[in-house]
Protein backbone atom coordinates (compact mmCIF):
# COMPACT_ATOMS: atom_id res chain seq x y z
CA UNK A 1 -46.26 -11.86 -5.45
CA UNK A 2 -43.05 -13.57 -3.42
CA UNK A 3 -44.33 -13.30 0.54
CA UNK A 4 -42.39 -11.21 2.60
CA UNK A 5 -38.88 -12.59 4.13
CA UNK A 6 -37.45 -11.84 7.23
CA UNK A 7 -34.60 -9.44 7.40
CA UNK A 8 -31.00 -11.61 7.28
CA UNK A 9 -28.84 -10.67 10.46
CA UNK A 10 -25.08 -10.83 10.08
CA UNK A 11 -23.67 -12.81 12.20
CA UNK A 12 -26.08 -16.21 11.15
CA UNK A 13 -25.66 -16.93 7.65
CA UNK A 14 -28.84 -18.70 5.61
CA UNK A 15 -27.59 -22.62 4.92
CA UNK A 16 -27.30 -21.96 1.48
CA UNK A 17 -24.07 -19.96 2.07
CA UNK A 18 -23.02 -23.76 3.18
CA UNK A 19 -23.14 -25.40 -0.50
CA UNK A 20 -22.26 -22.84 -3.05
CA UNK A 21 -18.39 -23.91 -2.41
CA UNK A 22 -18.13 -25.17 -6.61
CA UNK A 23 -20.16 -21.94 -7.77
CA UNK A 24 -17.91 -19.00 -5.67
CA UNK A 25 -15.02 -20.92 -7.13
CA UNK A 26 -16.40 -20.92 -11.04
CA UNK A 27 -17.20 -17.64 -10.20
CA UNK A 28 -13.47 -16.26 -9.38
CA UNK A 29 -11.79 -18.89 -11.69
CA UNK A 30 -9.50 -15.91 -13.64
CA UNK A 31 -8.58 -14.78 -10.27
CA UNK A 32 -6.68 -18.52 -9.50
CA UNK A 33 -5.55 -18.55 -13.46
CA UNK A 34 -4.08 -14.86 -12.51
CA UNK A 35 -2.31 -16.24 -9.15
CA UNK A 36 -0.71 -19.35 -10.97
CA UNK A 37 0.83 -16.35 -13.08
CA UNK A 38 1.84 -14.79 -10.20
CA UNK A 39 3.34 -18.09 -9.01
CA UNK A 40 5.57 -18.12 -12.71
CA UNK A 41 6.12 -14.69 -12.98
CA UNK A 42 8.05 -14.60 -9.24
CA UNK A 43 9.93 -17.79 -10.37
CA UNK A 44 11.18 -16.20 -13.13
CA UNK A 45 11.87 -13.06 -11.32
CA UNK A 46 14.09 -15.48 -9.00
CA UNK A 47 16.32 -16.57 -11.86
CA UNK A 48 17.20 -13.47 -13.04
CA UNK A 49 20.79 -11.72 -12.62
CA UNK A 50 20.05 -8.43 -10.21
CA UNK A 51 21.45 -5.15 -11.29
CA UNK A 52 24.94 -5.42 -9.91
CA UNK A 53 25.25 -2.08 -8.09
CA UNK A 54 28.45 -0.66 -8.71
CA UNK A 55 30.97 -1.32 -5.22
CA UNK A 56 33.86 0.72 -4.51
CA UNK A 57 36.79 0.33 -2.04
CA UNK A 58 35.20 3.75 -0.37
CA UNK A 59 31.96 1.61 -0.10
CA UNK A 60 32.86 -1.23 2.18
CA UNK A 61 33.22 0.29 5.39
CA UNK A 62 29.07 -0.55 5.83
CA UNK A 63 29.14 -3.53 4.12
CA UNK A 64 31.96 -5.76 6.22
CA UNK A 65 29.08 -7.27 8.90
CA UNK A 66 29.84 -11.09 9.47
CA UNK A 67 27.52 -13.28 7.32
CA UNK A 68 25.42 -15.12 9.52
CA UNK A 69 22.91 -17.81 8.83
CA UNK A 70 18.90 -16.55 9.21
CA UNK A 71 17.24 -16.79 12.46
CA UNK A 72 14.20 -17.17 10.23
CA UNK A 73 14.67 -19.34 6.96
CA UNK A 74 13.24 -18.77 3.70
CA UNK A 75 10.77 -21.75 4.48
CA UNK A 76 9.45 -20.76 7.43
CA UNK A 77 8.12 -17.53 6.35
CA UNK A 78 4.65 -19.73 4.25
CA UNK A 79 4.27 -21.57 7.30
CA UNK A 80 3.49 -18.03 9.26
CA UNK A 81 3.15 -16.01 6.62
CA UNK A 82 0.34 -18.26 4.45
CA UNK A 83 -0.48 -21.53 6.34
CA UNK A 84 -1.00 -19.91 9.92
CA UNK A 85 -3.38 -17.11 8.56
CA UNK A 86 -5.05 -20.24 6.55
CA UNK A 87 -5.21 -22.43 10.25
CA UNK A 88 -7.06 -19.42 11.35
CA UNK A 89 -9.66 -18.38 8.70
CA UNK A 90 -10.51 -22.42 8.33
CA UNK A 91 -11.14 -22.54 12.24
CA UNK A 92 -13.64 -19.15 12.03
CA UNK A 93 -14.80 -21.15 9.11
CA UNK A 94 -16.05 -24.01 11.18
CA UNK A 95 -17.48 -21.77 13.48
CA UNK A 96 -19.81 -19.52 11.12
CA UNK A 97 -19.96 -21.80 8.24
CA UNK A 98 -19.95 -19.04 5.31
CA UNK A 99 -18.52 -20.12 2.15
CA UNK A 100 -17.73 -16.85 0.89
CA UNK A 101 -15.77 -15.59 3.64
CA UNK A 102 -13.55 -18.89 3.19
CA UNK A 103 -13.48 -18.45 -0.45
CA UNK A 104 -12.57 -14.57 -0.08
CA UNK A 105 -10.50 -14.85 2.53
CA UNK A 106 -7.76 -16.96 1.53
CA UNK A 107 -7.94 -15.52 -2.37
CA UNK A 108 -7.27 -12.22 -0.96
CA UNK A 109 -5.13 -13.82 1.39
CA UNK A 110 -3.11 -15.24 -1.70
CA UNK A 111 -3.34 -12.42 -3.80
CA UNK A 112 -1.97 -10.22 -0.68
CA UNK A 113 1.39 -12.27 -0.44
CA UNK A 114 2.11 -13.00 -4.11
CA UNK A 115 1.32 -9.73 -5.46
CA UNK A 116 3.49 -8.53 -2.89
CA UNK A 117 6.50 -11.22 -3.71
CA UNK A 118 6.41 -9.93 -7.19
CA UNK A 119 6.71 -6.21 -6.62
CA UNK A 120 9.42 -6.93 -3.87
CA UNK A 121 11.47 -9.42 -6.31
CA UNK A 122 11.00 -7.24 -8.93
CA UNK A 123 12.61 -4.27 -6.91
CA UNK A 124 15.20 -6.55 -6.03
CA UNK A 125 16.66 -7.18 -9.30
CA UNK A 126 16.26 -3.80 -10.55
CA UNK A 127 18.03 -1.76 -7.45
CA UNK A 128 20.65 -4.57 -6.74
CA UNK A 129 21.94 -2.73 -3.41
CA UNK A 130 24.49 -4.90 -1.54
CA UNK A 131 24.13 -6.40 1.72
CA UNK A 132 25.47 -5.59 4.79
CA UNK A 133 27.48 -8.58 4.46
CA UNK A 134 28.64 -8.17 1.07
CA UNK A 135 32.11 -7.54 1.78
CA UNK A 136 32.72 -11.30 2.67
CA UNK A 137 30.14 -12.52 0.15
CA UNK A 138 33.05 -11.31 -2.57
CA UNK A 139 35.95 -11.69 -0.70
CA UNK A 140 34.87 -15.19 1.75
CA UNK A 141 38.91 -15.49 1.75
CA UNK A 142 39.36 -11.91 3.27
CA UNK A 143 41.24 -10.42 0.72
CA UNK A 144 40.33 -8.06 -0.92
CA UNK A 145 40.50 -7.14 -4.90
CA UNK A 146 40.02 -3.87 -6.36
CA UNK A 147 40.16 -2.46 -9.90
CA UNK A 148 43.16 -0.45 -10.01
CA UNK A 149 41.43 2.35 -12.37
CA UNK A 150 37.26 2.21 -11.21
CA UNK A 151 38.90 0.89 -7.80
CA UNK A 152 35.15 -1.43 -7.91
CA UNK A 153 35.32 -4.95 -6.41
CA UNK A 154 36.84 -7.97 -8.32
CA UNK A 155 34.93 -10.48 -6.40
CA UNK A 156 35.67 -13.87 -6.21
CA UNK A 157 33.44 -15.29 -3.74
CA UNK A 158 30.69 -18.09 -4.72
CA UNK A 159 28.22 -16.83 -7.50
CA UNK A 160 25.28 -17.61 -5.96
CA UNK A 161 26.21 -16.05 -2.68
CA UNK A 162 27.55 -12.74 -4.54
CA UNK A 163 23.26 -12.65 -6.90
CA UNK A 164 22.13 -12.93 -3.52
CA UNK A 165 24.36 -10.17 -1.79
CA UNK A 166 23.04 -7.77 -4.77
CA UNK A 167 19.06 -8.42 -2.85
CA UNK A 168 19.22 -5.93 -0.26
CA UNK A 169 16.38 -3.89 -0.77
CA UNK A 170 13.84 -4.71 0.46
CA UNK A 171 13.63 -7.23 2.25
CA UNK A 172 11.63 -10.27 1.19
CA UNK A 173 11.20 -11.59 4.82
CA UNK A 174 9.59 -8.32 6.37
CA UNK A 175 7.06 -7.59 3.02
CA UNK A 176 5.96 -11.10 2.76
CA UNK A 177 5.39 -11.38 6.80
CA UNK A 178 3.65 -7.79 6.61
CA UNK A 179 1.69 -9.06 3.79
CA UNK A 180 0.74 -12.06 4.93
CA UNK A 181 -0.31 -11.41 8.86
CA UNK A 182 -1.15 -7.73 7.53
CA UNK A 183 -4.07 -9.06 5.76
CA UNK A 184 -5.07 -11.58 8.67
CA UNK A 185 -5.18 -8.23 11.19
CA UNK A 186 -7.55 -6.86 8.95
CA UNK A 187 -9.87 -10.11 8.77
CA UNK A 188 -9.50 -10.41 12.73
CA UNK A 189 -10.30 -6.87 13.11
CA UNK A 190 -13.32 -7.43 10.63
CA UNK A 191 -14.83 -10.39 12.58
CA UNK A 192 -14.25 -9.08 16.51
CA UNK A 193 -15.20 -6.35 15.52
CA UNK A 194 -12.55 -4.51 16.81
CA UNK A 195 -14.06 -0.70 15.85
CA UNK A 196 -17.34 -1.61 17.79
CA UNK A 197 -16.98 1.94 19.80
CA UNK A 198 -17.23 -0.34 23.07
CA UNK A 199 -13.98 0.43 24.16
CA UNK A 200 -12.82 -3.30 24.52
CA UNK A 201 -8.58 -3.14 24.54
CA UNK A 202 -8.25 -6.65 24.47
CA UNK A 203 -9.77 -7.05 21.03
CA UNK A 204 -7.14 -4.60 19.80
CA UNK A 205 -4.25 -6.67 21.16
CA UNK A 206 -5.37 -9.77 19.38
CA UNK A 207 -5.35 -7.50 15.95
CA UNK A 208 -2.12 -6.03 16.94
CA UNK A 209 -0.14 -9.30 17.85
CA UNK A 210 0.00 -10.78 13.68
CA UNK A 211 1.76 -7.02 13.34
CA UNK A 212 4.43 -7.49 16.42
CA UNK A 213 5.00 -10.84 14.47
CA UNK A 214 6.03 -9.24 11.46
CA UNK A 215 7.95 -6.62 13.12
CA UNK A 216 10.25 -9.44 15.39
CA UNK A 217 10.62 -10.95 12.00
CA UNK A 218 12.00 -7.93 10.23
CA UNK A 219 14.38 -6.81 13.59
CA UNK A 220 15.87 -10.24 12.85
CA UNK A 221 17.11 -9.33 9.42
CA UNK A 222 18.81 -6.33 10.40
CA UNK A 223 19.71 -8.43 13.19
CA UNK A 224 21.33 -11.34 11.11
CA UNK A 225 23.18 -8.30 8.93
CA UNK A 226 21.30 -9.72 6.20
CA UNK A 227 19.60 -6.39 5.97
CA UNK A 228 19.89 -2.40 6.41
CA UNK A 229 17.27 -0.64 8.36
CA UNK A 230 15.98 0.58 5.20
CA UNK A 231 15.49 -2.33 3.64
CA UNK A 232 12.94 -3.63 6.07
CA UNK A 233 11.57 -0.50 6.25
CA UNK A 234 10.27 -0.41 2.44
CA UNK A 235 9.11 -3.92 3.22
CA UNK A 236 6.58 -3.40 5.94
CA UNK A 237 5.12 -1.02 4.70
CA UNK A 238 4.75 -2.56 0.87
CA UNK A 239 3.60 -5.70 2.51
CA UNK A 240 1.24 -3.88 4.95
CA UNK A 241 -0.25 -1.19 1.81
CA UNK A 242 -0.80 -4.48 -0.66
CA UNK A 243 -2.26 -6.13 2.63
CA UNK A 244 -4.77 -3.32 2.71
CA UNK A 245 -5.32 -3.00 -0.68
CA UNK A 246 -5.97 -6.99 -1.00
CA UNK A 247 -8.38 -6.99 2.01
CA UNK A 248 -10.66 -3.54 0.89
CA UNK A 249 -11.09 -5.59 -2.51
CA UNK A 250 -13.00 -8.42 -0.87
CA UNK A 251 -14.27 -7.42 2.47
CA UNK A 252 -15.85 -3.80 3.92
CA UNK A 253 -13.77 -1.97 6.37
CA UNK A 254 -13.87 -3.59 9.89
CA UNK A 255 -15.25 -0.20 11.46
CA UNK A 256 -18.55 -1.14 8.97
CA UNK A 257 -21.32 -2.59 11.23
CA UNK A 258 -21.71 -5.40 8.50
CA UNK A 259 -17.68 -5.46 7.81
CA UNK A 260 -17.91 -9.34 9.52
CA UNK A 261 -18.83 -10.69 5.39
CA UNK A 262 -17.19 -10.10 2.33
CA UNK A 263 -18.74 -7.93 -0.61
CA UNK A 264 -19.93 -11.14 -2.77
CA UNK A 265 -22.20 -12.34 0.09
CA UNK A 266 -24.13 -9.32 0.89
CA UNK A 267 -24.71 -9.12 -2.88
CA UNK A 268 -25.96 -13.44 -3.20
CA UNK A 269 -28.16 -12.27 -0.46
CA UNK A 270 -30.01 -9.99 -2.08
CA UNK A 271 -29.35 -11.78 -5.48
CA UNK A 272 -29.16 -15.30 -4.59
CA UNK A 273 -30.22 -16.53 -8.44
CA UNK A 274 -27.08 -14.34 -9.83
CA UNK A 275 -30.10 -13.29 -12.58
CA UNK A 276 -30.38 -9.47 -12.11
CA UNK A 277 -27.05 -7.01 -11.59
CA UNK A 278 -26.65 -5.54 -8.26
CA UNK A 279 -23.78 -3.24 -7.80
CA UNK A 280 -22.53 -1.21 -4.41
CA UNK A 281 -21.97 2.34 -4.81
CA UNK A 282 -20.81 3.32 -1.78
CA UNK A 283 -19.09 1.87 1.64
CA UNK A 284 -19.41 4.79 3.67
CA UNK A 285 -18.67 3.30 7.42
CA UNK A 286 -21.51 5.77 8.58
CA UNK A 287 -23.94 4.43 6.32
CA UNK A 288 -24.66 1.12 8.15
CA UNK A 289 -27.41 -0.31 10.15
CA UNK A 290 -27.29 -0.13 13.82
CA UNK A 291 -28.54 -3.94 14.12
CA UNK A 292 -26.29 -5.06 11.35
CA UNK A 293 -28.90 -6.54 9.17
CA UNK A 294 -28.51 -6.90 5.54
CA UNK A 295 -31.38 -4.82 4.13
CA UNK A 296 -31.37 -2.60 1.54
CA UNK A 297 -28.56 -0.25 3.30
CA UNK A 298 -26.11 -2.40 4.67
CA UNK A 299 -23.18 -0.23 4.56
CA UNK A 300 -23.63 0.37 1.03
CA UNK A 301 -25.90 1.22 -1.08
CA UNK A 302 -27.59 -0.89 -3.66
CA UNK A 303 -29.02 -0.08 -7.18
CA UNK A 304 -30.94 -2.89 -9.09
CA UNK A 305 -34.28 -3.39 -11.32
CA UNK A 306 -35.28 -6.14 -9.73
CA UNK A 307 -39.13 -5.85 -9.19
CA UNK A 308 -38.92 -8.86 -6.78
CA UNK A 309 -36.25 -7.88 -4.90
CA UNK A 310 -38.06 -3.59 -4.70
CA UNK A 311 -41.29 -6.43 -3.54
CA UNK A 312 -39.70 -8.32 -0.89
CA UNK A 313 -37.74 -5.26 0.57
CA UNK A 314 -41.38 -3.41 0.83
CA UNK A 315 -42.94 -6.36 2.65
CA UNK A 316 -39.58 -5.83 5.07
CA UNK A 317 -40.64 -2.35 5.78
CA UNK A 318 -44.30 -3.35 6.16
CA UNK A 319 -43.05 -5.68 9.20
């Protein structure tokens, strides 16, 4: 009969969680093979011709803004959008030394931004609206060319600056920067503690301030004309939902009393040998433990047929 363990707080990790680095990775290899096809699949989706919307004479009243360069260039938006959340997680890393929260948090970190890059290039090529600039993307000599019969444009402006004036919606910029710092609000939020119910504004501000990132960023593309309002619109909140989506997969909700891990380490705790099957069925904020031990009904709870594990939790309850 195993002797009784002590319950396993939160917020101190046992040092196995240290050294199981190669296993969490073996563990989630399809879900790297699946973002390396996420990788090719947006490449591809960056060759492609858009859908060249059809542009009238009628139609270029809105679409006559000056083309400016981006306040924000295309390769700035990893470095804020990817590497800074990265900087971040790797520092709370140091501090808590938990494997699986590293592991988790940068694949869902990953997952959030290229899933999102997909769907937005995707829309992209399919809706092909013009940008607000479009007018002197087809005409950079002024002039203007019309067919005499459809009265659409005749453009003869640089290809590659006409595909791009066909990306409009949405914008790129604001869904990956929503998707991106979206999904490091919600691991911030997670590992303050943010929803504590002790009324502390500042932690709310330091959630909040990835967000007002990602909002400066997509003012700047309606500012630069390389976007309409709608455009950055659709963005935010795609990035934001995929974000959410990404971040519920791998992690509780932040208002959980245990939502500081991931799923996949409350579960090694209890099934550190990965030899029985122990599955959450529910994550019911209301459900957790007031001192945010990981027993038995951690926020969820948990079904299995382990006799050692029904043993050990028993000797718990005898304590």
């Amino acid at each position: 009969m195993p002797a009784p363990s002590a319950p396993i707080h939160v917020g101190v990790p046992p040092p196995y969680v240290t050294s199981h680095g190669a296993k969490v990775a073996r563990l989630h290899m399809y879900d790297w093979i699946v973002l390396l096809l996420l990788v090719v699949i947006d490449g591809v989706l960056n060759t492609i011709e858009p859908f060249h919307r059809f542009v009238g004479s009628d139609m270029m009243t809105d679409l006559r803004y000056p083309m400016k360069k981006n306040t924000i260039p295309f390769w700035a938006v990893p470095i804020y959008g990817i590497i800074g959340p990265m900087v971040i997680i790797t520092v709370i890393y140091f501090k808590r030394r938990n494997v699986y929260d590293l592991h988790h948090a940068i694949l869902g970190l990953l997952f959030s931004v290229l899933i999102t890059a997909v769907l937005t290039d995707a829309i992209k090529d399919g809706v092909g609206r013009p940008r607000p600039d479009f007018f002197w993307r087809c005409f950079p000599d002024g002039v203007p060319a019309y067919d005499k019969i459809t009265t659409g444009v005749l453009c003869h402006g640089k290809a590659s600056d006409i595909k791009e004036g066909h990306k409009s919606f949405p914008s790129g910029h604001t869904s990956w920067s929503f998707a991106g710092l979206g999904f490091l609000s919600w691991y911030l939020a997670g590992k303050i503690k943010v929803f504590d119910q002790k009324g502390h504004i500042a932690k709310l501000c330091i959630v909040l301030l990835p967000l007002l990132l990602a909002a400066l960023v997509a003012v700047s593309r309606v500012d630069d004309y390389w976007h309409h309002w709608q455009d950055v619109c659709t963005g935010g909140i795609l990035g934001l939902l995929v974000a959410s989506l990404c971040y519920l997969q791998f992690f509780p909700p932040p208002c959980d009393e245990n939502g500081l891990w991931p799923h996949a380490y409350m579960l090694h705790v209890h099934n550190p040998e990965g030899d029985r099957q122990v599955q959450p069925t529910s994550t019911d904020c209301q459900q957790s433990l007031p001192n945010g031990s990981l027993e038995a009904s951690y926020g969820f709870e948990m079904r299995t047929t382990s006799q050692a594990l029904d043993t050990m939790e028993a000797g718990r309850r005898q304590q």
